[in-house]
Every structure is written in structure tokens, then in C-alpha cells.
PDB file of N, CA and C in Angstrom:
ATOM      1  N   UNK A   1       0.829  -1.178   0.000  1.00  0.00           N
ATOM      2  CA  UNK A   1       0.000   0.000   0.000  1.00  0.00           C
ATOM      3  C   UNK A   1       0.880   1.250   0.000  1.00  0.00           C
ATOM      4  N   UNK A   2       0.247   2.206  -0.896  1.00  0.00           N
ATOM      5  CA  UNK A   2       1.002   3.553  -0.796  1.00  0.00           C
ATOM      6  C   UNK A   2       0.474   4.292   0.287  1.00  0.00           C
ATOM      7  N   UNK A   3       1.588   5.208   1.012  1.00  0.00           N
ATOM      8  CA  UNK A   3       1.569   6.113   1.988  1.00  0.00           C
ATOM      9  C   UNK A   3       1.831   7.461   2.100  1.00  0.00           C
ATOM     10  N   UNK A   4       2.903   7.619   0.854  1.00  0.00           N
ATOM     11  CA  UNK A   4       3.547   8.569   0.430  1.00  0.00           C
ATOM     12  C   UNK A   4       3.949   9.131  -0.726  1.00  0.00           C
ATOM     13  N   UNK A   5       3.762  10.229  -1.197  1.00  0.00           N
ATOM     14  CA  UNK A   5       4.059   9.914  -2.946  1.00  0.00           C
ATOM     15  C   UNK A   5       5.290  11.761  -2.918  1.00  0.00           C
ATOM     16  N   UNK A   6       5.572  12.129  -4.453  1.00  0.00           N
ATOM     17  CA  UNK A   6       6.309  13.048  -4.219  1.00  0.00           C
ATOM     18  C   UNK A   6       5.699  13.639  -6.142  1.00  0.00           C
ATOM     19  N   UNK A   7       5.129  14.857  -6.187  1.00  0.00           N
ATOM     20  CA  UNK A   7       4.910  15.591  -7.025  1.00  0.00           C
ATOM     21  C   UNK A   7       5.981  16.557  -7.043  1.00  0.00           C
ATOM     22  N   UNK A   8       6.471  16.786  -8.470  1.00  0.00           N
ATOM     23  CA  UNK A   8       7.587  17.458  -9.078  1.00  0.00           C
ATOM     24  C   UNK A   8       7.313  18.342 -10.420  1.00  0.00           C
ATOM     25  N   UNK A   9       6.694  19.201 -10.661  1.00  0.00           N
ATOM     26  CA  UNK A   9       6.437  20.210 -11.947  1.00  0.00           C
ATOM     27  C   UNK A   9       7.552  20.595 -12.064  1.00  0.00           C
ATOM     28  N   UNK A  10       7.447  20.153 -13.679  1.00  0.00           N
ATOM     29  CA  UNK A  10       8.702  21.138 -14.455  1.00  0.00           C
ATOM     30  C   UNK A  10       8.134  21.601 -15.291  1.00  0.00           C
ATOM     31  N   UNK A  11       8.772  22.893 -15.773  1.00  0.00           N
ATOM     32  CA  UNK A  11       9.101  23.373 -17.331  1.00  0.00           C
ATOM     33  C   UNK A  11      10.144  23.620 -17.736  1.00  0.00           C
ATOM     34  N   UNK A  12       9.913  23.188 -19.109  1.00  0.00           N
ATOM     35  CA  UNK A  12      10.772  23.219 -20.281  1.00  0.00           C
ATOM     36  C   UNK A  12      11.396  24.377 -19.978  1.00  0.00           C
ATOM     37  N   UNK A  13      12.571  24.527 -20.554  1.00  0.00           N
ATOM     38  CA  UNK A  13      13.170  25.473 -21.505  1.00  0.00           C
ATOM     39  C   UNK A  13      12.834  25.878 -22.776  1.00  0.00           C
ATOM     40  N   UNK A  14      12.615  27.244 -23.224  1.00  0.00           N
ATOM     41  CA  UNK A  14      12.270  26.950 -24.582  1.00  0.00           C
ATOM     42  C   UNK A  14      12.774  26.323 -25.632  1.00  0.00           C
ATOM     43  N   UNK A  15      12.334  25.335 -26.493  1.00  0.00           N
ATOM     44  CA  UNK A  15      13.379  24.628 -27.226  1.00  0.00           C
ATOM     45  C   UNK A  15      14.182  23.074 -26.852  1.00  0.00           C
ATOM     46  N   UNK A  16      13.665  23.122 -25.489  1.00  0.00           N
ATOM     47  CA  UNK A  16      14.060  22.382 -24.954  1.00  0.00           C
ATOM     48  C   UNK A  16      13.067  20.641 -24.146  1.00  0.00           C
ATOM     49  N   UNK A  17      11.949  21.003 -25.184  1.00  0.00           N
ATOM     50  CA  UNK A  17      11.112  20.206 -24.999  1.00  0.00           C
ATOM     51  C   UNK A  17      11.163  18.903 -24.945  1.00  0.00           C
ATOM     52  N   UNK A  18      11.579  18.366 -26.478  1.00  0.00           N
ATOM     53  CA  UNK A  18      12.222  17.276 -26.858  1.00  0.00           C
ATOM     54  C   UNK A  18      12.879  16.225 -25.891  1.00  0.00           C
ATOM     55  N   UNK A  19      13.710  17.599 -25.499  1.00  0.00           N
ATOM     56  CA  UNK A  19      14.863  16.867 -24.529  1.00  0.00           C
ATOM     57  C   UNK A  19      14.190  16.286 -23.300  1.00  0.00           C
ATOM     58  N   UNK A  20      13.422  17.143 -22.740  1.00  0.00           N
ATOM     59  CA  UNK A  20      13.025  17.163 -21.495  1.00  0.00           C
ATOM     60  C   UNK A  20      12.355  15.435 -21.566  1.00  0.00           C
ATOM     61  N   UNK A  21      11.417  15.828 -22.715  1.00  0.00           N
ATOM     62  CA  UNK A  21      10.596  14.715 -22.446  1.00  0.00           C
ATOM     63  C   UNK A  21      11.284  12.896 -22.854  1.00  0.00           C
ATOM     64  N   UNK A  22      12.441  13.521 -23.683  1.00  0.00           N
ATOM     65  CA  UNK A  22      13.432  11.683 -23.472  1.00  0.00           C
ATOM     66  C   UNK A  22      13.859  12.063 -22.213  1.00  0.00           C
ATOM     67  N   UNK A  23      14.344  12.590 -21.818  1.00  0.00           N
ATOM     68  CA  UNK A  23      15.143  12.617 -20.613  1.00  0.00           C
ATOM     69  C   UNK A  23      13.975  11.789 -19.179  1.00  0.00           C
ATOM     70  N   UNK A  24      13.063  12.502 -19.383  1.00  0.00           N
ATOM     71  CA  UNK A  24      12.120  11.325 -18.312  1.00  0.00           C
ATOM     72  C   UNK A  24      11.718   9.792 -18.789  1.00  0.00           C
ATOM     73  N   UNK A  25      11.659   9.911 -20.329  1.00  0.00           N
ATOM     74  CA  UNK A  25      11.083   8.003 -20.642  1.00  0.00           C
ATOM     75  C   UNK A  25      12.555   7.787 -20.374  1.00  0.00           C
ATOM     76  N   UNK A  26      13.814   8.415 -20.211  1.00  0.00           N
ATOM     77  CA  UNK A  26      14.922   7.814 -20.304  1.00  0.00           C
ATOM     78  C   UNK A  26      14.966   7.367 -18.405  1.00  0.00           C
ATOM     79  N   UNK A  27      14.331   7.964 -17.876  1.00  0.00           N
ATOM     80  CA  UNK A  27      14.552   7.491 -16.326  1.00  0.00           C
ATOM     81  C   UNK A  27      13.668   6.173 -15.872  1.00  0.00           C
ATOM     82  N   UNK A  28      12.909   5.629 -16.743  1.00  0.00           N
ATOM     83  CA  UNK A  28      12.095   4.657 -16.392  1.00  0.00           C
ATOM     84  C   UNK A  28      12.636   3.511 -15.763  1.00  0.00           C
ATOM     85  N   UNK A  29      13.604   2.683 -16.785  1.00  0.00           N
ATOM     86  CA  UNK A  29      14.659   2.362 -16.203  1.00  0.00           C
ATOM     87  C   UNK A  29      15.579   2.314 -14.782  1.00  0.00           C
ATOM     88  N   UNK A  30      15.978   3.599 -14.689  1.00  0.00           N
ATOM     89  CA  UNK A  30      16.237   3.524 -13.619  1.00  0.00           C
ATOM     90  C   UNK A  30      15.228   3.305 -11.836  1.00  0.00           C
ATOM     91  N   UNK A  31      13.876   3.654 -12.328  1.00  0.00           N
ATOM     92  CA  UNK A  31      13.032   3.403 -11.223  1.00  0.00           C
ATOM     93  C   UNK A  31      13.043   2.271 -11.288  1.00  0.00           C
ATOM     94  N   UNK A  32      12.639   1.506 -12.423  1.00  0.00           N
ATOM     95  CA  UNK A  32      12.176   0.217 -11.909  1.00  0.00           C
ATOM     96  C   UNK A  32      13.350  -0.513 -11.590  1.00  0.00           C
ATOM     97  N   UNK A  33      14.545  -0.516 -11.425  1.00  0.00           N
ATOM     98  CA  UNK A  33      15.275  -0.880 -10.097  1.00  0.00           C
ATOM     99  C   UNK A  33      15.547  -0.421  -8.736  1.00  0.00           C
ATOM    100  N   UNK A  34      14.386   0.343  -8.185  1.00  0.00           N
ATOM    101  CA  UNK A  34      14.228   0.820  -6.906  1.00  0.00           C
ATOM    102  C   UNK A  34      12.978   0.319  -6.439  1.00  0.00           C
ATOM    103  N   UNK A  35      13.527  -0.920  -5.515  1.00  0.00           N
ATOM    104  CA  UNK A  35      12.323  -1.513  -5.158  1.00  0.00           C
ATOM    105  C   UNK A  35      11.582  -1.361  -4.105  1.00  0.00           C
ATOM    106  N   UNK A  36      11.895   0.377  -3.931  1.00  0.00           N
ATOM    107  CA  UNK A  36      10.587   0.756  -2.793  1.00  0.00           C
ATOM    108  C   UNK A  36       9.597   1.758  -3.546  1.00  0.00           C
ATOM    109  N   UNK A  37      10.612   2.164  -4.612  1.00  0.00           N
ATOM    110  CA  UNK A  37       9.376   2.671  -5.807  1.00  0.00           C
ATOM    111  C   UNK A  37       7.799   1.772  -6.553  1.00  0.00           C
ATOM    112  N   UNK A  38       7.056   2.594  -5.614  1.00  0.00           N
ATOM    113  CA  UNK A  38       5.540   1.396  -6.494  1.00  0.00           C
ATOM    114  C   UNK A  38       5.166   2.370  -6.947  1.00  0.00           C
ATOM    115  N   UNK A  39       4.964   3.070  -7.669  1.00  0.00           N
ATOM    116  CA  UNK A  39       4.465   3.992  -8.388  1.00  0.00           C
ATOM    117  C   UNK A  39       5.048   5.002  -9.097  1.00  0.00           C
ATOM    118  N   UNK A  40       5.659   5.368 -10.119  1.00  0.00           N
ATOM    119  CA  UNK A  40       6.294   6.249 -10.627  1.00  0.00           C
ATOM    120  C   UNK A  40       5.638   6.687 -12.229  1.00  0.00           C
ATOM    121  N   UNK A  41       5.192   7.778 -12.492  1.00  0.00           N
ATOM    122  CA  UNK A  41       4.696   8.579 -14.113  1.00  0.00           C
ATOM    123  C   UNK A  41       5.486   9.587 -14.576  1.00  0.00           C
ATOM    124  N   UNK A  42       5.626   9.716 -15.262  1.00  0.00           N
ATOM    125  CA  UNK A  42       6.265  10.997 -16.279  1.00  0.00           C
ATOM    126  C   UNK A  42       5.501  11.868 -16.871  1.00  0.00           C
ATOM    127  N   UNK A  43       5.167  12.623 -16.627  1.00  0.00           N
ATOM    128  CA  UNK A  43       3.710  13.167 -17.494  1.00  0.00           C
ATOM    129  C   UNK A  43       4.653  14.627 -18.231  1.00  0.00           C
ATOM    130  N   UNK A  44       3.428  15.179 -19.416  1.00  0.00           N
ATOM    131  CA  UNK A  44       3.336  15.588 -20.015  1.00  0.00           C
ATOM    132  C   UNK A  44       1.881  16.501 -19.950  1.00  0.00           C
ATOM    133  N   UNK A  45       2.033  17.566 -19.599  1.00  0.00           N
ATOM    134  CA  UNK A  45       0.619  18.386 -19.177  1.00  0.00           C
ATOM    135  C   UNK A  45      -0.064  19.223 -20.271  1.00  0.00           C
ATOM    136  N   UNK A  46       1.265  19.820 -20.916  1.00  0.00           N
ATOM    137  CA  UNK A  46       0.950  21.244 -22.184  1.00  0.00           C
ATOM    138  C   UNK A  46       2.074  21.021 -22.512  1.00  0.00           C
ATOM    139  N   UNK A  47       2.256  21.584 -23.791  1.00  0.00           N
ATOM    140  CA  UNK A  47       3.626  22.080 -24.895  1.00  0.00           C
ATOM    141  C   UNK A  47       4.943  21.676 -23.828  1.00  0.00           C
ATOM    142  N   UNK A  48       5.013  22.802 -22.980  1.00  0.00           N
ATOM    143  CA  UNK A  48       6.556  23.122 -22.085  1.00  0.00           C
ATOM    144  C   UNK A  48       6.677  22.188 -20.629  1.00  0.00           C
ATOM    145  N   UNK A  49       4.973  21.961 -20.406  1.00  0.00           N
ATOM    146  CA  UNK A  49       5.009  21.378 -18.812  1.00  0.00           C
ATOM    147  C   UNK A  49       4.970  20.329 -18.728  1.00  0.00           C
ATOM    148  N   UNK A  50       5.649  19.684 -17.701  1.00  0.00           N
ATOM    149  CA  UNK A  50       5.960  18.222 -17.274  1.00  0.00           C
ATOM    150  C   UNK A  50       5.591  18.010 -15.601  1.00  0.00           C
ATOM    151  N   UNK A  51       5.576  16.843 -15.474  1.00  0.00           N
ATOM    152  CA  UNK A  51       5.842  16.515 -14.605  1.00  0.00           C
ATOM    153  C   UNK A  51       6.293  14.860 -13.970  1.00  0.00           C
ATOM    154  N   UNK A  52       6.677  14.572 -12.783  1.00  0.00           N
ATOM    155  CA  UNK A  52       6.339  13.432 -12.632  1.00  0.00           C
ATOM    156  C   UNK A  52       6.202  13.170 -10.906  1.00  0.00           C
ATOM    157  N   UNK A  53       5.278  12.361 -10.493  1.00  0.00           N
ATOM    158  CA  UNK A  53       4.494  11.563  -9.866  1.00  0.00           C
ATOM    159  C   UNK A  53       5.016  10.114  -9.416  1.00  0.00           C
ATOM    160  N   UNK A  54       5.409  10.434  -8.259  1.00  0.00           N
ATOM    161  CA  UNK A  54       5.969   8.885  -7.535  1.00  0.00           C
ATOM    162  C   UNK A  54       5.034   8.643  -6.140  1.00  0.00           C
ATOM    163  N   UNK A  55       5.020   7.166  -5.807  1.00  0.00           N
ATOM    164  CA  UNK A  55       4.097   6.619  -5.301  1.00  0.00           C
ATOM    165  C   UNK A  55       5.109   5.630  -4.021  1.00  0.00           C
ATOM    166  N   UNK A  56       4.952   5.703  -2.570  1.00  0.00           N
ATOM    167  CA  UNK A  56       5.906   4.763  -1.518  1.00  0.00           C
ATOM    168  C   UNK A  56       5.145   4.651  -0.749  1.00  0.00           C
ATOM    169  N   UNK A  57       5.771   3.113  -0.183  1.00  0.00           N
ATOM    170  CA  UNK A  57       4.799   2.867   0.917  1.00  0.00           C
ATOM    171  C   UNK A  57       5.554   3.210   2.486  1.00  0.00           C
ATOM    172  N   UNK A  58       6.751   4.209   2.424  1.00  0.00           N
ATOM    173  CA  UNK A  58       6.797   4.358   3.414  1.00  0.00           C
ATOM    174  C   UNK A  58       8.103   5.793   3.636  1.00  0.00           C
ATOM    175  N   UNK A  59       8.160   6.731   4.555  1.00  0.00           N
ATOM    176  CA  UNK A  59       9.413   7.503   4.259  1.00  0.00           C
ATOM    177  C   UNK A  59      10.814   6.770   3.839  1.00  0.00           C
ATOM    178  N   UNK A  60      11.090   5.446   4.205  1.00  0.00           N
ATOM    179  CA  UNK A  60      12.443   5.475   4.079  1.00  0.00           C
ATOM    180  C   UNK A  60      12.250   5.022   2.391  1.00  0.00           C
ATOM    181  N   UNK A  61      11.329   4.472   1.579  1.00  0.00           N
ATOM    182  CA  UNK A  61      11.360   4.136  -0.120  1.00  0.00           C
ATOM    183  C   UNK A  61      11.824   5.488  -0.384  1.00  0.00           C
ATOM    184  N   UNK A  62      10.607   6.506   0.106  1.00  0.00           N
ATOM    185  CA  UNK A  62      10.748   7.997  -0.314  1.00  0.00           C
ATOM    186  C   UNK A  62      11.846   8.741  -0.295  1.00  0.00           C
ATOM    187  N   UNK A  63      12.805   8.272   1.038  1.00  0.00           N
ATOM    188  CA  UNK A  63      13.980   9.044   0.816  1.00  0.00           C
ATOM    189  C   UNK A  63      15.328   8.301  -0.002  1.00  0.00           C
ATOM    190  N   UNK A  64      15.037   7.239  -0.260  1.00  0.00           N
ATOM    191  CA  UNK A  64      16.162   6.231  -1.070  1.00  0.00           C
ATOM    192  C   UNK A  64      16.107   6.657  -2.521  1.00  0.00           C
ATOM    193  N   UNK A  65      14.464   7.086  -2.753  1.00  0.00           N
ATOM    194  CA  UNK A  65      14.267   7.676  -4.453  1.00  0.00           C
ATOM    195  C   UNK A  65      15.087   8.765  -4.235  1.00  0.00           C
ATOM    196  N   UNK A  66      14.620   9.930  -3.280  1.00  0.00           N
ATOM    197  CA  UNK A  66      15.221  11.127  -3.330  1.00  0.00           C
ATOM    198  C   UNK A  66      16.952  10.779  -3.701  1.00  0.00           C
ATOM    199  N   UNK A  67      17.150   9.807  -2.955  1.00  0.00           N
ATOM    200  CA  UNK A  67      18.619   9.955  -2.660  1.00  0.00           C
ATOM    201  C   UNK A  67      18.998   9.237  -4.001  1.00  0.00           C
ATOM    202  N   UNK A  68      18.259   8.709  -5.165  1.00  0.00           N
ATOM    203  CA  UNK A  68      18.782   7.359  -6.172  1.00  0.00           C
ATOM    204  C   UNK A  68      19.578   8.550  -7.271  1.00  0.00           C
ATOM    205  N   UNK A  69      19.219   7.683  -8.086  1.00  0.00           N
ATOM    206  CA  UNK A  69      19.910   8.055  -9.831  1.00  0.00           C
ATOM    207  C   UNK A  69      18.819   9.191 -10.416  1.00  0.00           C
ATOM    208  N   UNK A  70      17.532   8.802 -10.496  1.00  0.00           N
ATOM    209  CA  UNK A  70      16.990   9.598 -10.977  1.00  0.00           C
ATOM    210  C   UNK A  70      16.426  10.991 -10.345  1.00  0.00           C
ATOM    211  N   UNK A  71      16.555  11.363  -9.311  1.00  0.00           N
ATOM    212  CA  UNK A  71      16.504  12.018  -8.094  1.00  0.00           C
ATOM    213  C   UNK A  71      18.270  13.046  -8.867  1.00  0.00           C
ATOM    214  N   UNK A  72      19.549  12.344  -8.702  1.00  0.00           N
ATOM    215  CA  UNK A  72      20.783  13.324  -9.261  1.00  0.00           C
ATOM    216  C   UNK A  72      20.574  13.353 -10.314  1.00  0.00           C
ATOM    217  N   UNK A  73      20.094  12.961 -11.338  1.00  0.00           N
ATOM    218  CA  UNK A  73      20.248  12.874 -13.133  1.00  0.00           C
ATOM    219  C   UNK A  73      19.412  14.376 -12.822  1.00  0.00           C
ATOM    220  N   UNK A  74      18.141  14.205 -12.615  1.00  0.00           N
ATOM    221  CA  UNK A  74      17.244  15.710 -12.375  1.00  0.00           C
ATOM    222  C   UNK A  74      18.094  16.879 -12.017  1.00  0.00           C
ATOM    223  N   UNK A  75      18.763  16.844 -10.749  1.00  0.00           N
ATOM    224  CA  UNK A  75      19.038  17.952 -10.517  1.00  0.00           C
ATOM    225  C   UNK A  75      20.527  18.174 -11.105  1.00  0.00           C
ATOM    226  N   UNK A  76      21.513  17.087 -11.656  1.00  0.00           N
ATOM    227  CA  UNK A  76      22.061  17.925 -12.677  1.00  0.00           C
ATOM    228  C   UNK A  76      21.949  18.474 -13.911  1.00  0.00           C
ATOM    229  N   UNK A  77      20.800  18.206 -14.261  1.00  0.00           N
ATOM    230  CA  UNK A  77      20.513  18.374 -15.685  1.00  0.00           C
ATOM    231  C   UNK A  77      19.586  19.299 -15.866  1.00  0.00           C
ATOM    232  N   UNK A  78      19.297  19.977 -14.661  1.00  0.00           N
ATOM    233  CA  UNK A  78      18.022  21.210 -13.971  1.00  0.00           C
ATOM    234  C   UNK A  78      18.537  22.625 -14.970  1.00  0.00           C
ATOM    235  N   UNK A  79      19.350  22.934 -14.683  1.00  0.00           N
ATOM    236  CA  UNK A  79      19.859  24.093 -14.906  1.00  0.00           C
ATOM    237  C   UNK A  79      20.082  23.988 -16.662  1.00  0.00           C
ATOM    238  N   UNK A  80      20.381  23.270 -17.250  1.00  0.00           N
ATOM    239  CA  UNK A  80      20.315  22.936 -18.571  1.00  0.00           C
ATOM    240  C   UNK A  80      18.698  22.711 -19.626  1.00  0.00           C
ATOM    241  N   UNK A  81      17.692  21.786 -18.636  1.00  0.00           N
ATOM    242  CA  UNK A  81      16.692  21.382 -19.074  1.00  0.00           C
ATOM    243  C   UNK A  81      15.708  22.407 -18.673  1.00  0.00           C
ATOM    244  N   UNK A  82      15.419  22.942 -17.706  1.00  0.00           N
ATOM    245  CA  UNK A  82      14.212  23.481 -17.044  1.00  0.00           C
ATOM    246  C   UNK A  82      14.315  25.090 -16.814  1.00  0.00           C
ATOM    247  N   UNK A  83      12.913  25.812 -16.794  1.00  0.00           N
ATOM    248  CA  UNK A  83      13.154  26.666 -16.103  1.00  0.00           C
ATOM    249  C   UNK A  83      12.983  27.002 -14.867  1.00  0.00           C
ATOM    250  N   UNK A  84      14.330  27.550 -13.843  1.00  0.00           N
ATOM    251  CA  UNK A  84      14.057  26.904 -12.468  1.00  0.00           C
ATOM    252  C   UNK A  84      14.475  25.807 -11.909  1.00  0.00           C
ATOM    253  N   UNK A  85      14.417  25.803 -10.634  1.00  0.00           N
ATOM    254  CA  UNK A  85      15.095  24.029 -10.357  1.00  0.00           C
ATOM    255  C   UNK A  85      13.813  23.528  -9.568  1.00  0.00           C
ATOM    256  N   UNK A  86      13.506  22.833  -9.962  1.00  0.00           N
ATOM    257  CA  UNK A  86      12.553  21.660 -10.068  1.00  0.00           C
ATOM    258  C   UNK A  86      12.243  21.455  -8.094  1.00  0.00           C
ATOM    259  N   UNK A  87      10.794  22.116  -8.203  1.00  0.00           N
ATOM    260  CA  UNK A  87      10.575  22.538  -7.088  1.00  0.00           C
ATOM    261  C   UNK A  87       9.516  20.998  -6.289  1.00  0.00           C
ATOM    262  N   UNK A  88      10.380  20.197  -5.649  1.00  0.00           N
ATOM    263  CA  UNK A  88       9.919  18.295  -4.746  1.00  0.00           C
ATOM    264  C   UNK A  88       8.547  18.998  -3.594  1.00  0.00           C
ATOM    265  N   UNK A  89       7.924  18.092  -4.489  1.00  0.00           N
ATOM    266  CA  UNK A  89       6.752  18.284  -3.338  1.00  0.00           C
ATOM    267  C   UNK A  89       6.300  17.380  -2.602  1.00  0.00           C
ATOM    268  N   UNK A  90       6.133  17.035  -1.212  1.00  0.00           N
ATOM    269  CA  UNK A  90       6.277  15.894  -0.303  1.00  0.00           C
ATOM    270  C   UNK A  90       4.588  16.183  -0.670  1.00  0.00           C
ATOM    271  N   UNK A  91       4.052  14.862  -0.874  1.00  0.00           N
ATOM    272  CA  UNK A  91       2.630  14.352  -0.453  1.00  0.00           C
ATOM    273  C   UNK A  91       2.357  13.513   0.387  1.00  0.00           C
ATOM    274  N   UNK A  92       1.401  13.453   1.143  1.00  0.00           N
ATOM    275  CA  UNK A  92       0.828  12.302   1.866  1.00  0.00           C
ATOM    276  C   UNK A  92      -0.605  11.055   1.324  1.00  0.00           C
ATOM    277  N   UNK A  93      -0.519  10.178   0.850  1.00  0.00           N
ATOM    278  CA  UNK A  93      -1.373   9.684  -0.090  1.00  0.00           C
ATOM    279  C   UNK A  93      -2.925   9.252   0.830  1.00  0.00           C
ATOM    280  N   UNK A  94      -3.975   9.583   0.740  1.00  0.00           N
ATOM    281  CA  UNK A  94      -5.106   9.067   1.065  1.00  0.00           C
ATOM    282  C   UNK A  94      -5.473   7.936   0.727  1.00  0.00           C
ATOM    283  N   UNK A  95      -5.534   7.762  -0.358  1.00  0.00           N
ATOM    284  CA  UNK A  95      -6.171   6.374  -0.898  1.00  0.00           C
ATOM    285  C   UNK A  95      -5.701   6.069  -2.493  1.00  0.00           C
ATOM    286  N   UNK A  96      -5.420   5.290  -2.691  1.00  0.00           N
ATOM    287  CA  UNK A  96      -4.811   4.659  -4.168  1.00  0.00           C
ATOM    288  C   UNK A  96      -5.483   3.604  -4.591  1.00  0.00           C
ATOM    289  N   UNK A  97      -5.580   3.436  -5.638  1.00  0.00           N
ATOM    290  CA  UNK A  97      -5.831   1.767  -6.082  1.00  0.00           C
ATOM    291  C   UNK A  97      -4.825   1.759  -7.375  1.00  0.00           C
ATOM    292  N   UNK A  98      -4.034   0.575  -7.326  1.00  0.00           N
ATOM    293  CA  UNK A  98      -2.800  -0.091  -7.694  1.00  0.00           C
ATOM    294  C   UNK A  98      -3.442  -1.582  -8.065  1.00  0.00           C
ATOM    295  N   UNK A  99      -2.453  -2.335  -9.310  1.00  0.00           N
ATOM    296  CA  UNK A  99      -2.722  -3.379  -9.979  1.00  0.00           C
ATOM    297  C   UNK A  99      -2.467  -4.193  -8.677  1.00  0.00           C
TER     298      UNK A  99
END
């Protein structure tokens, strides 16, 4: 069961769309070898905006993502990809339904 999840909005750079958006199918990969990650999306909102959406069943999954690969790939590649640095939003999950 999820307990905890973490919302992350980005935007593009102008021009920089493309990128943005391999750069997240390119992290898929790396979640699904974090096996406290149960939930992870990449979204795509409008033209420039992104985001993505992770799903834990407990603080310590939540802080192992923070602390993984795709968690540093983001924030070095912030200042290049986005405008702004990519502002982590701690959630607390109410209710989910999962496969």
C-alpha cells in the first residue's frame, strides 16, 4: 500500500522540450530498479510542462528515491533542461488503487 508519494512540476526550456521529455522516458529504467518505488509517471501536461508523480509505501522508499539516480540525473541536468530548479513536493497519499 502507498503512503507517500512526491509531485515534481517542471518546465521546459524553450526549445528544450524534446529533450526534457526523453530525458524522463529515459529514467524509467532507472526506477524500476528501486524496489521501494511502487508507483512512478512521467507526465506531459501542455507544450513546455511536465511533470512526474511517484508513489511509496513508506518515508524510508521515499527518501532512497530522493537519494537514487533519478533524483541526481534531475538535478544535474536542472539548470540545462528546465526553467528553475525543479521545485519536490512531499505528499501524503489518502487512498490509491494499484494493480
Amino acid at each position: 500500500m502507498v503512503k507517500l508519494a512526491l509531485w515534481v512540476p517542471l518546465e521546459a526550456r524553450p526549445g528544450k522540450e524534446a529533450e526534457v521529455e526523453q530525458f524522463l522516458r529515459d529514467g524509467l529504467p532507472l526506477v524500476e530498479q528501486e524496489a521501494g518505488t511502487t508507483a512512478w509517471f512521467a507526465l506531459r501536461l501542455g507544450p513546455s510542462r511536465f511533470g512526474i508523480f511517484d508513489a511509496f509505501p513508506d518515508e524510508g522508499a521515499r527518501d532512497a528515491h530522493l537519494a537514487g539516480k533519478v533524483a541526481a540525473a534531475l538535478m544535474a541536468r536542472a539548470p540545462e533542461l528546465f526553467v528553475g530548479a525543479p521545485p519536490i513536493q512531499k505528499l501524503d497519499v489518502l487512498a490509491a488503487k494499484l494493480p
